[in-house]
PDB file of N, CA and C in Angstrom:
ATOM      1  N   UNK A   1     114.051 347.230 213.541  1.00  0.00           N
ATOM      2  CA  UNK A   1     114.481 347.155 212.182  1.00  0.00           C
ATOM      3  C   UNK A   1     114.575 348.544 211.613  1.00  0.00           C
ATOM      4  N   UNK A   2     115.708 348.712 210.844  1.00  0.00           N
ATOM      5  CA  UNK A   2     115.479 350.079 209.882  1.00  0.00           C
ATOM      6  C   UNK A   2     115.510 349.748 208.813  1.00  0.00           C
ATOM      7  N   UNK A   3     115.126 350.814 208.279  1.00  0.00           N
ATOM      8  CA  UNK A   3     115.073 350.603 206.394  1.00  0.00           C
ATOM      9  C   UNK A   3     115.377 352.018 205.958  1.00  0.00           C
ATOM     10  N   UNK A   4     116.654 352.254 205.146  1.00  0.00           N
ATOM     11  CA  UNK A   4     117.278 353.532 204.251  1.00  0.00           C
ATOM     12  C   UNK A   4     116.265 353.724 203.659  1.00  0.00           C
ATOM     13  N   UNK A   5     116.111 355.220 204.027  1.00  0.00           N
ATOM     14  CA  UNK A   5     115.001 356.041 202.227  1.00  0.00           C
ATOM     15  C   UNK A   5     116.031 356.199 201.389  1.00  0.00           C
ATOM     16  N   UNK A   6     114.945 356.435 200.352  1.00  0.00           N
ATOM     17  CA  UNK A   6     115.592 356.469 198.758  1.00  0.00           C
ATOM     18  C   UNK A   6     116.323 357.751 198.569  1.00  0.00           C
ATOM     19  N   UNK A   7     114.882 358.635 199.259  1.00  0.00           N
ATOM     20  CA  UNK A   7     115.940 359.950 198.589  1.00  0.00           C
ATOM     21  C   UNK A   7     117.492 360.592 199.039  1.00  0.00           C
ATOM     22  N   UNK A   8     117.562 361.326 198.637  1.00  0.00           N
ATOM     23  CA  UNK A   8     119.249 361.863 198.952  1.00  0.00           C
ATOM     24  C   UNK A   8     119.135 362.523 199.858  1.00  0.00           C
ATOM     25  N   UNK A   9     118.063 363.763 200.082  1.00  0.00           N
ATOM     26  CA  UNK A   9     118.141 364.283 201.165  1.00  0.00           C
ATOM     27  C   UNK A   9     118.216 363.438 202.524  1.00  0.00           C
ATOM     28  N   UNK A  10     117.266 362.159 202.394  1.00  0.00           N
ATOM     29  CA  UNK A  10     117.089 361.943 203.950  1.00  0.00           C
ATOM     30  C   UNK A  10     118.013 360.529 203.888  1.00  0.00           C
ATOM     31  N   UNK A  11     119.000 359.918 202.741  1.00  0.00           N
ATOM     32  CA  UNK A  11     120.208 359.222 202.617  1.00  0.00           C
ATOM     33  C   UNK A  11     120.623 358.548 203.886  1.00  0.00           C
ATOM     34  N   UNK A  12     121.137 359.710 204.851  1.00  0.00           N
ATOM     35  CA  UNK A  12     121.809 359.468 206.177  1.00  0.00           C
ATOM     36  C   UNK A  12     121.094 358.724 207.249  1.00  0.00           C
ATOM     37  N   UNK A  13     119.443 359.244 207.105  1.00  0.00           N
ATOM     38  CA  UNK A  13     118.671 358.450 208.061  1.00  0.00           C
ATOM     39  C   UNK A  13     117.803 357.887 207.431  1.00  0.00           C
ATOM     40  N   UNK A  14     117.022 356.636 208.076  1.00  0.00           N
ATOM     41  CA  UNK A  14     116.092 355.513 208.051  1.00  0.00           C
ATOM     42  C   UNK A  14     115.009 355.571 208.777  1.00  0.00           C
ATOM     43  N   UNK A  15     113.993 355.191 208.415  1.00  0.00           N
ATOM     44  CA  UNK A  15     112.645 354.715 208.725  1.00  0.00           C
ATOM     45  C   UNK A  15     113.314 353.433 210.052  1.00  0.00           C
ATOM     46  N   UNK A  16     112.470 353.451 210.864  1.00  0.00           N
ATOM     47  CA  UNK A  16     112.554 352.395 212.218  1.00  0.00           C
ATOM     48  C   UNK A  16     111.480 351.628 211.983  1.00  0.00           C
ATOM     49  N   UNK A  17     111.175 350.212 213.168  1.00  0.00           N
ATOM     50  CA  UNK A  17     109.944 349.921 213.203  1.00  0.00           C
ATOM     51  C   UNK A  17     110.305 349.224 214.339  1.00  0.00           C
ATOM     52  N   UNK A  18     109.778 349.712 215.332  1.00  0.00           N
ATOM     53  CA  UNK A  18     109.748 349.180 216.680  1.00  0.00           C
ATOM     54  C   UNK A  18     108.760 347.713 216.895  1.00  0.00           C
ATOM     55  N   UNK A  19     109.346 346.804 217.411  1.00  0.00           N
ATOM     56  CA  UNK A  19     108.459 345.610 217.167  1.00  0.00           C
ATOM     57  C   UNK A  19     108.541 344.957 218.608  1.00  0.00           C
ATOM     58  N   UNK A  20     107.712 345.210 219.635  1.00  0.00           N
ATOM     59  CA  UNK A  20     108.128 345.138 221.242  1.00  0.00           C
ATOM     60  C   UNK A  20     107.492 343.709 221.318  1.00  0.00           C
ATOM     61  N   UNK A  21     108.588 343.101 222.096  1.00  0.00           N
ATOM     62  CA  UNK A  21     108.030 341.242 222.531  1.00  0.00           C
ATOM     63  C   UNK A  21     108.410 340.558 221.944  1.00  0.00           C
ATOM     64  N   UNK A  22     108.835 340.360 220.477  1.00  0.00           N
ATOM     65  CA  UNK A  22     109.270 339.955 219.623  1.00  0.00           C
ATOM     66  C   UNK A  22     111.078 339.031 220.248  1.00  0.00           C
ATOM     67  N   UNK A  23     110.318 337.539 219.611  1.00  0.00           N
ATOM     68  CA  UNK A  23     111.869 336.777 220.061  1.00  0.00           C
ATOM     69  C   UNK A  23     112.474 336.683 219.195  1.00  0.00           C
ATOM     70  N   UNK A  24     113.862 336.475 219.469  1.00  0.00           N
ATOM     71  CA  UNK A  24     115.063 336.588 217.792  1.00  0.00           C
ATOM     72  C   UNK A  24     114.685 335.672 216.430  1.00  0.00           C
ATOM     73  N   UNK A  25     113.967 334.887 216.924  1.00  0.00           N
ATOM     74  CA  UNK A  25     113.278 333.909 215.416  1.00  0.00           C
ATOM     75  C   UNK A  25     112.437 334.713 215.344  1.00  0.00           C
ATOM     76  N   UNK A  26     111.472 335.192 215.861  1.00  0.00           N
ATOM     77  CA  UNK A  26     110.406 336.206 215.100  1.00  0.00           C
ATOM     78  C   UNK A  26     110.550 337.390 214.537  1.00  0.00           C
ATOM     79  N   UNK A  27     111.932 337.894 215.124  1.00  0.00           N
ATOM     80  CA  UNK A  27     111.993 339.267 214.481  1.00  0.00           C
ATOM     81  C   UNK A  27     113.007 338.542 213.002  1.00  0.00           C
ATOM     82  N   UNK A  28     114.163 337.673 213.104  1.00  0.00           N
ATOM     83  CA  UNK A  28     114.225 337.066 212.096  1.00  0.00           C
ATOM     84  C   UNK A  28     113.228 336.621 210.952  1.00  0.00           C
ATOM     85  N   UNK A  29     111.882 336.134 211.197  1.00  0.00           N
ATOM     86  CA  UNK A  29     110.990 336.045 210.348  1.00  0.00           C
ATOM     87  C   UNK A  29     110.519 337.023 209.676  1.00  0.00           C
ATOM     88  N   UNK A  30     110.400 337.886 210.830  1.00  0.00           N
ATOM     89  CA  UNK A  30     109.717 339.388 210.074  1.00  0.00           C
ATOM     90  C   UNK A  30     110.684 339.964 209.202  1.00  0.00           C
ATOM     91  N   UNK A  31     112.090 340.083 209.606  1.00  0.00           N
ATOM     92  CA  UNK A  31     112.982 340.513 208.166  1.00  0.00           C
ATOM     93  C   UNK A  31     113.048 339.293 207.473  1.00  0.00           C
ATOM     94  N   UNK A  32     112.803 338.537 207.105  1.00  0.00           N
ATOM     95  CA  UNK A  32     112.593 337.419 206.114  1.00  0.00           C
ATOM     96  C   UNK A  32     111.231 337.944 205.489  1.00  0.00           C
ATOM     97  N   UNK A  33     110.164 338.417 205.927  1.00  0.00           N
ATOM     98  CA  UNK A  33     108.751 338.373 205.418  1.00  0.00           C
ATOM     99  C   UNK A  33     109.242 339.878 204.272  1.00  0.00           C
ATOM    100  N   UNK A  34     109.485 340.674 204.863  1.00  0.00           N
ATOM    101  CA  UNK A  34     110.384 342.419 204.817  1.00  0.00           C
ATOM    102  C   UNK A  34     110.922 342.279 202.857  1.00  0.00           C
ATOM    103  N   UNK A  35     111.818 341.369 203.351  1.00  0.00           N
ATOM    104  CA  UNK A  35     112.812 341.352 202.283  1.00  0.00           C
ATOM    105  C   UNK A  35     111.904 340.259 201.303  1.00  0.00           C
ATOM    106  N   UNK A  36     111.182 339.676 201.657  1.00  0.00           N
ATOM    107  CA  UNK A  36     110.482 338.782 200.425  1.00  0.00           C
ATOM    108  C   UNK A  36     109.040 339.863 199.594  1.00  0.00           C
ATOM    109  N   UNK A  37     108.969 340.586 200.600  1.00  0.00           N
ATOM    110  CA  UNK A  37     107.693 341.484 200.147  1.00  0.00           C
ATOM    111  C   UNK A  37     108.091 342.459 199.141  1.00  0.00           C
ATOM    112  N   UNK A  38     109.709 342.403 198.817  1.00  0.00           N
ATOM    113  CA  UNK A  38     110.538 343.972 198.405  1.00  0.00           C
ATOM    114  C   UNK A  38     110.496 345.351 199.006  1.00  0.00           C
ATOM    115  N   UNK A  39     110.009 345.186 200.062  1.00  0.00           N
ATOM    116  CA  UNK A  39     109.659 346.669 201.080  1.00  0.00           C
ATOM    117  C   UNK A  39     111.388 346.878 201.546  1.00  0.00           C
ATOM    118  N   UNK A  40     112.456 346.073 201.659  1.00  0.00           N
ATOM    119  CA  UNK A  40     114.303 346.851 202.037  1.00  0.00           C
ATOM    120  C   UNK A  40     114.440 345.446 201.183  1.00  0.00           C
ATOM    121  N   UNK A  41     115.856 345.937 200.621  1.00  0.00           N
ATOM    122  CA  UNK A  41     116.879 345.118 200.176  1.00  0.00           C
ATOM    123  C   UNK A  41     117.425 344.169 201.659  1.00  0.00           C
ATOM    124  N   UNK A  42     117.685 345.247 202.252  1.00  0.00           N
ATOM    125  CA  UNK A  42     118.890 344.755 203.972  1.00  0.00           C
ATOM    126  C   UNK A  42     118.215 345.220 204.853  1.00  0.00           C
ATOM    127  N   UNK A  43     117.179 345.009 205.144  1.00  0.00           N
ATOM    128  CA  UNK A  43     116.453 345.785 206.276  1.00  0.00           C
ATOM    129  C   UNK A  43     117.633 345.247 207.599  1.00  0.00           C
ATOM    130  N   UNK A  44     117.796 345.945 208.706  1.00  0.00           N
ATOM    131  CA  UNK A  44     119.013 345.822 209.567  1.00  0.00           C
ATOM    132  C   UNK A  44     118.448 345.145 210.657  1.00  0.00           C
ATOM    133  N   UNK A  45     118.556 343.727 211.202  1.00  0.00           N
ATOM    134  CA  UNK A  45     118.212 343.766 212.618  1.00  0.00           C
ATOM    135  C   UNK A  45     118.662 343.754 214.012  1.00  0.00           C
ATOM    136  N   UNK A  46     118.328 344.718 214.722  1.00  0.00           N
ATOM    137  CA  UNK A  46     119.456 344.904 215.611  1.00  0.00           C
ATOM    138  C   UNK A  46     119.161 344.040 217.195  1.00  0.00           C
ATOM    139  N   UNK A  47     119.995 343.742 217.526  1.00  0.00           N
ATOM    140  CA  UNK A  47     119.850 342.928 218.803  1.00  0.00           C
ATOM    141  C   UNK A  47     119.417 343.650 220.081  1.00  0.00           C
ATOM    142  N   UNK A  48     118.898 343.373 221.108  1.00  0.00           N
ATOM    143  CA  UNK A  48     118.662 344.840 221.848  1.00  0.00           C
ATOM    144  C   UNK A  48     120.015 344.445 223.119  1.00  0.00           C
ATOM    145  N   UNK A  49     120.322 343.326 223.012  1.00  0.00           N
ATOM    146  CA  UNK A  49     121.268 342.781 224.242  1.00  0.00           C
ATOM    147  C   UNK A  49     122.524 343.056 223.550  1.00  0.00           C
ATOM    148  N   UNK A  50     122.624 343.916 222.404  1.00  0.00           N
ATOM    149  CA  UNK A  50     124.287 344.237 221.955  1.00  0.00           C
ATOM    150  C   UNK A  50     124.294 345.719 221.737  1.00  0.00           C
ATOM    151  N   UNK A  51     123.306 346.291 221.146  1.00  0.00           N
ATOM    152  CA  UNK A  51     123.208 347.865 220.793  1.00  0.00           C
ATOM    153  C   UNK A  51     121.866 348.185 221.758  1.00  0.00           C
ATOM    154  N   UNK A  52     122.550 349.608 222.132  1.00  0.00           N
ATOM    155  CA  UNK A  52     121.043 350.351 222.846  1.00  0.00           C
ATOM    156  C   UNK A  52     120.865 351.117 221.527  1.00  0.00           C
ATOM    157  N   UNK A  53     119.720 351.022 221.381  1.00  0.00           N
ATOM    158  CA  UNK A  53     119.156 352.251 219.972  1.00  0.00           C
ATOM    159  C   UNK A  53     117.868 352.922 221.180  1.00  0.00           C
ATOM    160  N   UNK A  54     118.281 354.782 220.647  1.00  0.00           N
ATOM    161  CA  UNK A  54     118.044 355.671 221.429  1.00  0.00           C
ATOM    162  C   UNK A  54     116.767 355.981 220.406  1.00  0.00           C
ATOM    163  N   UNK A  55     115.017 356.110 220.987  1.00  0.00           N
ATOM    164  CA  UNK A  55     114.527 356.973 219.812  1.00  0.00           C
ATOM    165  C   UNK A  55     114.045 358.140 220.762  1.00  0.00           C
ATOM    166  N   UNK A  56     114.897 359.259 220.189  1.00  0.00           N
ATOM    167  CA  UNK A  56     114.567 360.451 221.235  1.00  0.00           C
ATOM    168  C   UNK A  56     113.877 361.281 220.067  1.00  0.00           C
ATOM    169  N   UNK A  57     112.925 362.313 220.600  1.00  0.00           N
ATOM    170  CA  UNK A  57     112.142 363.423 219.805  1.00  0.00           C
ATOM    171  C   UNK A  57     112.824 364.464 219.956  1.00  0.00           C
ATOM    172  N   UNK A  58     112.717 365.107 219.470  1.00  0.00           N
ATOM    173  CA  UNK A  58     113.230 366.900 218.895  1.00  0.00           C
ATOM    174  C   UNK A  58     113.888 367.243 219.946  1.00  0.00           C
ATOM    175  N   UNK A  59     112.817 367.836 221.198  1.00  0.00           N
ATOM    176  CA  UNK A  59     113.113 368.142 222.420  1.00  0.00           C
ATOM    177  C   UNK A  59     114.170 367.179 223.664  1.00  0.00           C
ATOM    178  N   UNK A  60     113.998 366.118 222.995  1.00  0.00           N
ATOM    179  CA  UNK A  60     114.751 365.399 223.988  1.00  0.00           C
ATOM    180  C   UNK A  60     116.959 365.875 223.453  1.00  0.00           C
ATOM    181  N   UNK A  61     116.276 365.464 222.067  1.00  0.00           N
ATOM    182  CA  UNK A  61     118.244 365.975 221.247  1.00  0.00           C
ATOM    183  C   UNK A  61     118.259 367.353 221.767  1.00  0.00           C
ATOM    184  N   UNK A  62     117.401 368.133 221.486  1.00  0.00           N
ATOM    185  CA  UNK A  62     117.708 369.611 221.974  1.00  0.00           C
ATOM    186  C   UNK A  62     118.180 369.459 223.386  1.00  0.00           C
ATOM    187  N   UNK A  63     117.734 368.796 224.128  1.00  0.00           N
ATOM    188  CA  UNK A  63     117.939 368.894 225.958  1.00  0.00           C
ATOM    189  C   UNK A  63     119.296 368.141 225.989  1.00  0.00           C
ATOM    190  N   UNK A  64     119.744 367.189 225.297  1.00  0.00           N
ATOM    191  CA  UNK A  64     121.394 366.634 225.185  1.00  0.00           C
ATOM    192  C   UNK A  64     122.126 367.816 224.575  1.00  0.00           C
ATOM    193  N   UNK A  65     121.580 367.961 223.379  1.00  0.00           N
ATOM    194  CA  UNK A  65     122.664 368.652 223.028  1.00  0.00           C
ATOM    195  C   UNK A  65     123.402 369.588 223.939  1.00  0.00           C
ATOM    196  N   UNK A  66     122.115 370.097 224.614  1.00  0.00           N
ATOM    197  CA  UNK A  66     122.342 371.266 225.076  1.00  0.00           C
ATOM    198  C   UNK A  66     123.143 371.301 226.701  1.00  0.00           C
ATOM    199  N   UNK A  67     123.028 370.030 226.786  1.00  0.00           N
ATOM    200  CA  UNK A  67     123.474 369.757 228.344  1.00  0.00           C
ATOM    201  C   UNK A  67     125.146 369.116 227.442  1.00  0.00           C
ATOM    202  N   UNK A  68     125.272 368.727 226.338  1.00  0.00           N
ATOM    203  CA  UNK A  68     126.789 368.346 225.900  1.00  0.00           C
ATOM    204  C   UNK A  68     127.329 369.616 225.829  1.00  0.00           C
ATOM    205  N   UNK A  69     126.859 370.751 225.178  1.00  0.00           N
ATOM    206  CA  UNK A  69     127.495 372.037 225.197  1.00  0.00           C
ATOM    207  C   UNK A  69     128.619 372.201 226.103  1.00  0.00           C
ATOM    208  N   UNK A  70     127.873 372.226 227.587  1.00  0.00           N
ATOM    209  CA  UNK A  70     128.536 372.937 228.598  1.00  0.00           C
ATOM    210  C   UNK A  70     129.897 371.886 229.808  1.00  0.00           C
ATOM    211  N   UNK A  71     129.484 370.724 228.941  1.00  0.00           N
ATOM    212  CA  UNK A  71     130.532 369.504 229.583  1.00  0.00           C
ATOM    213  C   UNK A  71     131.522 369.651 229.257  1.00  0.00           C
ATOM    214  N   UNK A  72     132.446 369.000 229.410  1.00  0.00           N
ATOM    215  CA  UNK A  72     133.692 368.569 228.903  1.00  0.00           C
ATOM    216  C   UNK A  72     134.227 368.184 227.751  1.00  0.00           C
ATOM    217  N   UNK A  73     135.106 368.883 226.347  1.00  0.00           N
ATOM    218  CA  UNK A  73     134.828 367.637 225.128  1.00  0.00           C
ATOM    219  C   UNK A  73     135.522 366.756 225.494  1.00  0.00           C
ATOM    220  N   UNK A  74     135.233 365.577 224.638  1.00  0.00           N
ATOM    221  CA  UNK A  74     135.779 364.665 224.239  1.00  0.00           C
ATOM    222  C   UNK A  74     135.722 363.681 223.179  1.00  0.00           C
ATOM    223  N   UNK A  75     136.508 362.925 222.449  1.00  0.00           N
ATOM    224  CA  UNK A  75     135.564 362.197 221.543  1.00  0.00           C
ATOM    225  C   UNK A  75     133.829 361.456 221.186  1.00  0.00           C
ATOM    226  N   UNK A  76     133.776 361.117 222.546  1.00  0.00           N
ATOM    227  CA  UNK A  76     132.537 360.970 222.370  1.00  0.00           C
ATOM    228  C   UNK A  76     131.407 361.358 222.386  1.00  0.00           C
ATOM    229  N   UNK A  77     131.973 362.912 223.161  1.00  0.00           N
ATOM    230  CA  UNK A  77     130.854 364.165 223.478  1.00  0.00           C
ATOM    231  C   UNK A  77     130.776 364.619 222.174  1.00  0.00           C
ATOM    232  N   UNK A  78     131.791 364.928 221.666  1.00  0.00           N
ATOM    233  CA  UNK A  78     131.834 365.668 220.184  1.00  0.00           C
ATOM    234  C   UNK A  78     131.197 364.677 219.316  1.00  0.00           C
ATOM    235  N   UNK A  79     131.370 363.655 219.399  1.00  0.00           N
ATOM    236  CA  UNK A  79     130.386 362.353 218.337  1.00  0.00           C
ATOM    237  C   UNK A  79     129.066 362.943 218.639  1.00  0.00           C
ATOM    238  N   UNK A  80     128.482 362.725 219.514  1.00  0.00           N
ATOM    239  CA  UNK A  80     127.312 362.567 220.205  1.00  0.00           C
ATOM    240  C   UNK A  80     126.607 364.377 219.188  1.00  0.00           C
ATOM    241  N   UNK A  81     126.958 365.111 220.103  1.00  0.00           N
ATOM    242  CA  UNK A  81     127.395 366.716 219.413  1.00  0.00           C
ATOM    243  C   UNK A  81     126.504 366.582 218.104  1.00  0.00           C
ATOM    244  N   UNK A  82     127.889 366.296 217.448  1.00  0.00           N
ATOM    245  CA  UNK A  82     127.478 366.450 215.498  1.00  0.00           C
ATOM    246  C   UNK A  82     126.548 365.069 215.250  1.00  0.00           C
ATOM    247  N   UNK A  83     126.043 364.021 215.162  1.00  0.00           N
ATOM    248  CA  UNK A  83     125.080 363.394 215.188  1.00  0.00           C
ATOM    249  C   UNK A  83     123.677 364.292 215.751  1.00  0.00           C
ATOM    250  N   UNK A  84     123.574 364.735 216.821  1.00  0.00           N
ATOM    251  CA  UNK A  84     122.489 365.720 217.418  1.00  0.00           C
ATOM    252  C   UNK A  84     122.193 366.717 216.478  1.00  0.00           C
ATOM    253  N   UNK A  85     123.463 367.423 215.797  1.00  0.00           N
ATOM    254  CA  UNK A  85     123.187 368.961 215.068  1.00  0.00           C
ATOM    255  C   UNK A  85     123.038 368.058 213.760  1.00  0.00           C
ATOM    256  N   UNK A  86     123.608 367.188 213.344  1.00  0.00           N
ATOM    257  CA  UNK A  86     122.988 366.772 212.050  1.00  0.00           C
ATOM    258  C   UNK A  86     121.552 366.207 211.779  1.00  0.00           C
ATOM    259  N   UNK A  87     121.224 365.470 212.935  1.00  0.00           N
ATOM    260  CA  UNK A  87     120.151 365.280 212.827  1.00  0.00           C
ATOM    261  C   UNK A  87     119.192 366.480 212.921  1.00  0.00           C
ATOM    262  N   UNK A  88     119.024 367.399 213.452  1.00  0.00           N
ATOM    263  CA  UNK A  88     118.522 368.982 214.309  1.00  0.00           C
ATOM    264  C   UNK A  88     118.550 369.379 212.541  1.00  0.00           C
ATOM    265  N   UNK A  89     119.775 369.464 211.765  1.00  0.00           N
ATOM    266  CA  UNK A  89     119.810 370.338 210.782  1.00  0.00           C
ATOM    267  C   UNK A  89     119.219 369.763 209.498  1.00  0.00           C
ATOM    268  N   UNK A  90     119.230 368.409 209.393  1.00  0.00           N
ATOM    269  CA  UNK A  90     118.141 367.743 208.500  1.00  0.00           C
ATOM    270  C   UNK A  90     116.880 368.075 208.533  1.00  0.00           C
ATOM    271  N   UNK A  91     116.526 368.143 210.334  1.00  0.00           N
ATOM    272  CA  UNK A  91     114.945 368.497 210.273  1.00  0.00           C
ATOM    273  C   UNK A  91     114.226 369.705 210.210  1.00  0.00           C
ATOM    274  N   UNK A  92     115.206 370.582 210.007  1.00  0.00           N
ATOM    275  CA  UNK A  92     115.516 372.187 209.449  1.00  0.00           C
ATOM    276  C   UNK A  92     115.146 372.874 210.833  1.00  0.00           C
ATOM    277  N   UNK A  93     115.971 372.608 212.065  1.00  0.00           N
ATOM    278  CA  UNK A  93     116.403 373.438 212.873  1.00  0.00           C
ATOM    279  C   UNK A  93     117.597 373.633 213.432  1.00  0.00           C
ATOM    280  N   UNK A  94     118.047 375.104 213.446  1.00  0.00           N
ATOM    281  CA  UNK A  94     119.249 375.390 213.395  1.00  0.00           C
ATOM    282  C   UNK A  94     119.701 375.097 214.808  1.00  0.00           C
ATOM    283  N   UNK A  95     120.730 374.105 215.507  1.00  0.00           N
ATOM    284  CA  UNK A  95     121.144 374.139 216.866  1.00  0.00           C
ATOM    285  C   UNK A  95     121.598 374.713 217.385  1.00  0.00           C
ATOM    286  N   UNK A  96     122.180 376.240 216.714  1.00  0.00           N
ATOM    287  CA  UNK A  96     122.691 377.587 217.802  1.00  0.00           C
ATOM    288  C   UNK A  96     121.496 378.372 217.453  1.00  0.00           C
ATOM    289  N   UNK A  97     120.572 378.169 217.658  1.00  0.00           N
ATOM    290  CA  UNK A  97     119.142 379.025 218.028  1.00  0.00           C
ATOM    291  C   UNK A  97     118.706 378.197 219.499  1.00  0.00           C
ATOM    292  N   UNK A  98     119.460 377.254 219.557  1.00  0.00           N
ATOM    293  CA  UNK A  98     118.657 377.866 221.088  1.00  0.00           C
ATOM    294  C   UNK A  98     116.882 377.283 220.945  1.00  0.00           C
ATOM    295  N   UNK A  99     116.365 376.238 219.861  1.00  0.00           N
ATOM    296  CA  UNK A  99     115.056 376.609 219.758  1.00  0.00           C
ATOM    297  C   UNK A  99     114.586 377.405 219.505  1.00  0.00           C
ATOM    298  N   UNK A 100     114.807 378.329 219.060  1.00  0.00           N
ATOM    299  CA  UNK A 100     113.751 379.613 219.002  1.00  0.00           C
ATOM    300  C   UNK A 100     114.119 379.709 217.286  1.00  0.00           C
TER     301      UNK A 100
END
């Protein structure tokens, strides 16, 4: 499940909540429980047999990005790309540093 923050800065991205074991009526319940508590308006639930949702840490986007650099573009490299540096530049690191 995700849930949008309020503020503007972090607008683009959402809070997750990983809920492992969970069958489609239960995770259905739990956004039923979600949305009755007022904690999301639309909390999102995603199927895992239709979308892969990726949760990678700092180092892991840095190690894509950095291995998309030197590939081939293409639309989806370049998607992939600016999703990585936007996310990288929200969390106030610059992606042509290299890390450092």
């Amino acid at each position: 499940m995700s849930f949008r923050t309020g503020s503007d800065a972090e607008q683009s991205f959402c809070w997750s909540i990983e809920l492992p074991e969970l069958t489609a009526d239960e995770a259905s319940q739990a956004v039923s429980a979600i949305k009755g508590a007022g904690l999301a308006s639309e909390p999102l639930l995603v199927d895992p047999a239709v979308f892969l949702t990726l949760h990678l840490d700092r180092e892991s986007v840095e190690t894509l990005l950095a291995g998309l650099a030197v590939g081939p573009a293409n639309a989806v490299s370049d998607s992939l790309k600016e999703s990585f540096e936007e996310w990288l530049a929200w969390r106030g690191a610059d992606p042509a540093s290299d890390g450092e």
